[in-house]
PDB file of N, CA and C in Angstrom:
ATOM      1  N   UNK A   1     -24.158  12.698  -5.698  1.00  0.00           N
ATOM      2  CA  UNK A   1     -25.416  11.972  -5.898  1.00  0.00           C
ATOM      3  C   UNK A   1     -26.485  12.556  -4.989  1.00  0.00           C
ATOM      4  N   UNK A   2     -27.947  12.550  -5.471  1.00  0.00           N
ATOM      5  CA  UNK A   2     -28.673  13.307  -4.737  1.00  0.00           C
ATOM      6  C   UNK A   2     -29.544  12.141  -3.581  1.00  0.00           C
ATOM      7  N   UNK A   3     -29.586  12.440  -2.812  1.00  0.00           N
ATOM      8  CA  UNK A   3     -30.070  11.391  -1.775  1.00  0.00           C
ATOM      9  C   UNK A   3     -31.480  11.497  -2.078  1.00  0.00           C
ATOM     10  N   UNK A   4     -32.248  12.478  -2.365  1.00  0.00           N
ATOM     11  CA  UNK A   4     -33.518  11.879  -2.553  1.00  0.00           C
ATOM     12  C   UNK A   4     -33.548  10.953  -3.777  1.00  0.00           C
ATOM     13  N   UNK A   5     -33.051  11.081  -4.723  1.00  0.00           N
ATOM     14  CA  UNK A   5     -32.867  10.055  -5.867  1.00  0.00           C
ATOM     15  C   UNK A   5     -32.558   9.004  -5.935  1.00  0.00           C
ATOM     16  N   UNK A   6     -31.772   8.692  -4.614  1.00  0.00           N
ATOM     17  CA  UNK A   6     -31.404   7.614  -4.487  1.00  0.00           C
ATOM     18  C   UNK A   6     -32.526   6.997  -3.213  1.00  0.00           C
ATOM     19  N   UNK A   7     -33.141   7.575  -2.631  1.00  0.00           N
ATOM     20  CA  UNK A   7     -34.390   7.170  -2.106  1.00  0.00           C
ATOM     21  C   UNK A   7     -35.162   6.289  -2.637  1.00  0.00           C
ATOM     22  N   UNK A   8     -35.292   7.067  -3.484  1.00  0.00           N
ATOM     23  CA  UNK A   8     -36.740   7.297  -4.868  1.00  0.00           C
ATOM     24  C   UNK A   8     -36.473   5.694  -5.579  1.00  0.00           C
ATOM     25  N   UNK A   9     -35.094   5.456  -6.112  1.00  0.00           N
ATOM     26  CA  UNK A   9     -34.232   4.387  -6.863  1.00  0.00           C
ATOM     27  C   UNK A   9     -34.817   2.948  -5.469  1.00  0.00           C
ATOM     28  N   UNK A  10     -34.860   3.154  -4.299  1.00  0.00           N
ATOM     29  CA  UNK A  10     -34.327   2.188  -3.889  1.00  0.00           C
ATOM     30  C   UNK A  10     -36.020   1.693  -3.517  1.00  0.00           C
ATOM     31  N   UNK A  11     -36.843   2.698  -3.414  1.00  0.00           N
ATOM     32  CA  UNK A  11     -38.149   2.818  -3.286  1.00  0.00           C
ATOM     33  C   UNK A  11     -38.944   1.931  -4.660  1.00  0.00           C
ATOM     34  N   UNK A  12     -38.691   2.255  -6.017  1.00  0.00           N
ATOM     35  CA  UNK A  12     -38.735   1.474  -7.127  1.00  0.00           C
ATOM     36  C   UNK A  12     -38.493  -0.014  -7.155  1.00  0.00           C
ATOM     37  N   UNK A  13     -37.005   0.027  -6.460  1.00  0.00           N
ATOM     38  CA  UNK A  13     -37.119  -1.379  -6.218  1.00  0.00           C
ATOM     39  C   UNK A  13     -37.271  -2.424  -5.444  1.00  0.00           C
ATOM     40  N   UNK A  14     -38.341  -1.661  -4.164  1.00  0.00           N
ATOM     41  CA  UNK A  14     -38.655  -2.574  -3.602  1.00  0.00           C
ATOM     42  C   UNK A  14     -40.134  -2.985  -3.648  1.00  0.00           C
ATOM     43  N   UNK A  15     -41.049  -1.782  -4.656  1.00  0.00           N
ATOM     44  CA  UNK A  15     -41.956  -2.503  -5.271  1.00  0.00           C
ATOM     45  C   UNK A  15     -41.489  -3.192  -6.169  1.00  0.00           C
ATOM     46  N   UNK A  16     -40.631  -3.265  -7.075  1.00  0.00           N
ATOM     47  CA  UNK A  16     -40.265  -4.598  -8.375  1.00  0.00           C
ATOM     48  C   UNK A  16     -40.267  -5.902  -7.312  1.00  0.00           C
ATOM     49  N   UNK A  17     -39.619  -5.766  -6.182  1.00  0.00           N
ATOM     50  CA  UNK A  17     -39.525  -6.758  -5.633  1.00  0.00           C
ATOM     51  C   UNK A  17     -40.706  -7.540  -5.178  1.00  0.00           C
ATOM     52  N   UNK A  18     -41.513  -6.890  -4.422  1.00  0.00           N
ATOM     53  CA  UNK A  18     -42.543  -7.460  -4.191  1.00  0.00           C
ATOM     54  C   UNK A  18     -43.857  -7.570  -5.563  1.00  0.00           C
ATOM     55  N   UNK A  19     -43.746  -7.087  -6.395  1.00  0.00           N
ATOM     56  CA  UNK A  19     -44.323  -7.398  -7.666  1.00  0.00           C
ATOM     57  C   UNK A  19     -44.229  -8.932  -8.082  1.00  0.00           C
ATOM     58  N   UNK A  20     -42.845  -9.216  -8.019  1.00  0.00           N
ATOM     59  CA  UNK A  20     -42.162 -10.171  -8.432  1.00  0.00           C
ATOM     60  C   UNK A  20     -42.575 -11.645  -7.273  1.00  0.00           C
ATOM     61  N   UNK A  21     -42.591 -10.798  -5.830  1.00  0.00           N
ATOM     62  CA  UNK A  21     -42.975 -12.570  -5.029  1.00  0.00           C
ATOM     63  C   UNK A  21     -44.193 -12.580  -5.061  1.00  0.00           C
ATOM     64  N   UNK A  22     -44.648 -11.771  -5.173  1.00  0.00           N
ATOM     65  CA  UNK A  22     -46.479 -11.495  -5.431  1.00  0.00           C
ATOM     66  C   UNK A  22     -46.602 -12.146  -6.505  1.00  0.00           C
ATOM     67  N   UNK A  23     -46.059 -12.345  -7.891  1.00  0.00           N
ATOM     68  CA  UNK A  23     -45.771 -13.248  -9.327  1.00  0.00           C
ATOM     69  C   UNK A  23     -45.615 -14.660  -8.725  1.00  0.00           C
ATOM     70  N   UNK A  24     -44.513 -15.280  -8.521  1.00  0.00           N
ATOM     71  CA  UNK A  24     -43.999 -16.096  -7.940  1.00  0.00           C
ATOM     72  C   UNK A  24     -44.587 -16.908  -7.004  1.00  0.00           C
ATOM     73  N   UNK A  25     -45.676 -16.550  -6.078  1.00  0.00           N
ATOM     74  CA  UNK A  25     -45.934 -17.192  -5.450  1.00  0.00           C
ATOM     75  C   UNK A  25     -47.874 -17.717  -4.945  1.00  0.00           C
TER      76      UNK A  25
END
């Protein structure tokens, strides 16, 4: 597995995340 990809992956979802309490709240 390529570690920047998995950077990149974890980077994605921590804007979804804050997209989402930014929604939410």
């Amino acid at each position: 597995m390529n570690p920047f990809k998995g950077k990149q992956f974890q980077q994605d979802v921590i804007i979804v995340a804050v997209g989402y309490y930014l929604r939410y709240n």
